[in-house]
C-alpha atoms as a PDB file:
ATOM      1  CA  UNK A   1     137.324 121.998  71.299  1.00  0.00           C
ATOM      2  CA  UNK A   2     134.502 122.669  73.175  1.00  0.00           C
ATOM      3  CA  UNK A   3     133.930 120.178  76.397  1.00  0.00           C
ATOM      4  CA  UNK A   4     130.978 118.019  76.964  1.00  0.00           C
ATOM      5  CA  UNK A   5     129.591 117.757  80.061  1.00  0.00           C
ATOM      6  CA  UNK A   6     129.536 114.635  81.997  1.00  0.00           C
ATOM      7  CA  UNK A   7     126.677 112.595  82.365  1.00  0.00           C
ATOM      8  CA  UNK A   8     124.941 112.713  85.181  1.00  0.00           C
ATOM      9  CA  UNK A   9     125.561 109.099  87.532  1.00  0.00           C
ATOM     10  CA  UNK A  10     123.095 107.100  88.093  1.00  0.00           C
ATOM     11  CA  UNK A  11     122.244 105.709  91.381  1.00  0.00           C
ATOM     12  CA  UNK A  12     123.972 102.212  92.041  1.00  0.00           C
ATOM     13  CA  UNK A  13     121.001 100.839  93.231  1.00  0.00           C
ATOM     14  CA  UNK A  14     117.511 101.218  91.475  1.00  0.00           C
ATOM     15  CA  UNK A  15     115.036 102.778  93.857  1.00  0.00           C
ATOM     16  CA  UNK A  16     112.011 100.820  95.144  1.00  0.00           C
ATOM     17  CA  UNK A  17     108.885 101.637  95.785  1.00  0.00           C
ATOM     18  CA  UNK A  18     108.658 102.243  99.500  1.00  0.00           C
ATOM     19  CA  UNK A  19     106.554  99.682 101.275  1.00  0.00           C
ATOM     20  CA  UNK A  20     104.643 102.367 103.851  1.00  0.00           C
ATOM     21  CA  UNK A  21     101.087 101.877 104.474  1.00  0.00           C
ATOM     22  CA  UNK A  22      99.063 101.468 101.564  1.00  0.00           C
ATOM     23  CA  UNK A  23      96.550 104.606 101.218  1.00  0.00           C
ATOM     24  CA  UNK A  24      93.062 103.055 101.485  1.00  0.00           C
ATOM     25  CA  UNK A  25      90.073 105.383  99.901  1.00  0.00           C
ATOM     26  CA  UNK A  26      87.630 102.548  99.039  1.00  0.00           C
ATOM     27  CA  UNK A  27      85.007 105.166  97.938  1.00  0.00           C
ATOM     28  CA  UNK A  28      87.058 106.889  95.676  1.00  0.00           C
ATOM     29  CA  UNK A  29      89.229 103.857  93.904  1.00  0.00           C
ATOM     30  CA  UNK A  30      86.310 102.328  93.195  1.00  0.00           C
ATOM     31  CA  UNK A  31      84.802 105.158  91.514  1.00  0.00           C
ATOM     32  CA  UNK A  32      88.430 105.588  89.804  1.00  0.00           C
ATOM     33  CA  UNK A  33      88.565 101.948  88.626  1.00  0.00           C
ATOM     34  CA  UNK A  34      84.814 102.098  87.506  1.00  0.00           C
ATOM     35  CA  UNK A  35      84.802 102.534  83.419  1.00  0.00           C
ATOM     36  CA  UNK A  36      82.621 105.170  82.359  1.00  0.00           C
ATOM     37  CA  UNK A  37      79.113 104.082  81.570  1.00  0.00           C
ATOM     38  CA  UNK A  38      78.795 102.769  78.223  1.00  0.00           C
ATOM     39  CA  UNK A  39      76.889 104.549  75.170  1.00  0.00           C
ATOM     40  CA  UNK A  40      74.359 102.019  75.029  1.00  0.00           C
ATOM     41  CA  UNK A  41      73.776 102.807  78.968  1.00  0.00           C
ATOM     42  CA  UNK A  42      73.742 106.442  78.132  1.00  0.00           C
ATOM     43  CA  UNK A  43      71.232 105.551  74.980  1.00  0.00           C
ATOM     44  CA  UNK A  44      68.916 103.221  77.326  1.00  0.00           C
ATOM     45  CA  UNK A  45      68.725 106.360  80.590  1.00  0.00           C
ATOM     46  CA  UNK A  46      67.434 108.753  77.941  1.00  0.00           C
ATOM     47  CA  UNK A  47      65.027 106.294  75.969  1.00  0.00           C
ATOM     48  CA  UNK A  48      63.474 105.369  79.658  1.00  0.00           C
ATOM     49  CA  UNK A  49      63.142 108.686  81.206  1.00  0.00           C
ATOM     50  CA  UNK A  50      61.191 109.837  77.941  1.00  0.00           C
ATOM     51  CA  UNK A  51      59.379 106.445  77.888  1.00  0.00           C
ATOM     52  CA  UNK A  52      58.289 107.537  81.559  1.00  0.00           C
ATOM     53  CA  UNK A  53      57.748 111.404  80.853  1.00  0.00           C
ATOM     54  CA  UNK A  54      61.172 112.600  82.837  1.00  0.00           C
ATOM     55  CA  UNK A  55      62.701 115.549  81.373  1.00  0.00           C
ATOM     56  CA  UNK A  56      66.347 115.767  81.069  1.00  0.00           C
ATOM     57  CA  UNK A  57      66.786 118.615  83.804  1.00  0.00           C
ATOM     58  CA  UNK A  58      64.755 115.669  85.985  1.00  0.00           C
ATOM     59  CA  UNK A  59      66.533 113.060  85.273  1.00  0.00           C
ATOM     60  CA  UNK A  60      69.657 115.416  86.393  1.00  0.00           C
ATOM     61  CA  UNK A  61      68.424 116.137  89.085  1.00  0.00           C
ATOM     62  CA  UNK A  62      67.787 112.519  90.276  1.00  0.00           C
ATOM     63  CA  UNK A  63      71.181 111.563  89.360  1.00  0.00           C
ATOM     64  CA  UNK A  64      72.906 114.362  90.973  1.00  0.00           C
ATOM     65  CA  UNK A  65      70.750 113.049  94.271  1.00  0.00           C
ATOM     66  CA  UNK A  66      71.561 109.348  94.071  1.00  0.00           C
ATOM     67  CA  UNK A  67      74.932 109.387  93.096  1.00  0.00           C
ATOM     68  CA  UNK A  68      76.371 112.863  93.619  1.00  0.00           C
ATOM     69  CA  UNK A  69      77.685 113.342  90.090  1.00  0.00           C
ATOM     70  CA  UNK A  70      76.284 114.381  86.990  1.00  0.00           C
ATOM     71  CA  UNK A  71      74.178 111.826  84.728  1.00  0.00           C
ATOM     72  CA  UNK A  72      77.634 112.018  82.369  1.00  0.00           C
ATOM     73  CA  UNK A  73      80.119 111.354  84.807  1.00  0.00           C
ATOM     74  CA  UNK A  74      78.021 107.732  86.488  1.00  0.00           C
ATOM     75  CA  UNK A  75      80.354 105.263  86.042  1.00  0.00           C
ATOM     76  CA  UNK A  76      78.576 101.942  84.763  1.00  0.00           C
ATOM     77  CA  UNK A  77      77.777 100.259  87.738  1.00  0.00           C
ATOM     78  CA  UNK A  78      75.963 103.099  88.846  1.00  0.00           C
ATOM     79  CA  UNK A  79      74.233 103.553  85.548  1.00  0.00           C
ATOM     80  CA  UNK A  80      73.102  99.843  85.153  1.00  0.00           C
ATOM     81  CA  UNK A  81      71.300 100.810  89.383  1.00  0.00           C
ATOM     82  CA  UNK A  82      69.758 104.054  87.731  1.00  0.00           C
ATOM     83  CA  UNK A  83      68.684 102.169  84.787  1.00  0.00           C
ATOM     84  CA  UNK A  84      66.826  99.365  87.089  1.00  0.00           C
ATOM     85  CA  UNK A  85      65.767 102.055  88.905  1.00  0.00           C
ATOM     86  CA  UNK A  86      64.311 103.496  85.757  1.00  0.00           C
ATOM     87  CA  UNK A  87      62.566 100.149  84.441  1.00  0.00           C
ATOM     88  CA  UNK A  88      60.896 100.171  87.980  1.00  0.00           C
ATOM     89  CA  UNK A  89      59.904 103.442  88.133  1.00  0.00           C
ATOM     90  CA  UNK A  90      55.491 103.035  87.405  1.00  0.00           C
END
């Protein structure tokens, strides 16, 4: 008969989350809570900027600048800013 081991115990009491400082990076959570900008964001950047003449490596480029990510990555209230900033641009 072969034995089976034990089970480990469980703790008695269920563990809490500890209530230390919360960690505040206000740049970065919002950026993490942001949803991704939406196709018809992504569809309405790349109609504009060939409305206006901007190539795509451009329109990288001023991404990268304003927001310090690539033109994929904005999140979409960064992309609805770039597209205003589009529809504004002469």
């Amino acid at each position: 008969m072969k034995d089976k081991p034990e089970p480990k115990a469980k703790s008695e009491q269920p563990k809490e989350p500890e209530k230390s400082e919360p960690k505040v990076e206000p740049e970065e959570k919002t950026a993490s809570t942001q949803p991704n900008m939406s196709e018809a964001q992504k569809r309405a950047i790349y109609n504009l900027s060939r409305r206006r003449g901007i190539s795509v490596e451009e329109l990288e480029k001023m991404a990268t600048d304003a927001y310090q990510c690539e033109l994929e990555n904005l999140n979409s209230k960064d992309a609805s800013t770039f597209i205003r900033n589009l529809q504004q641009a002469a």
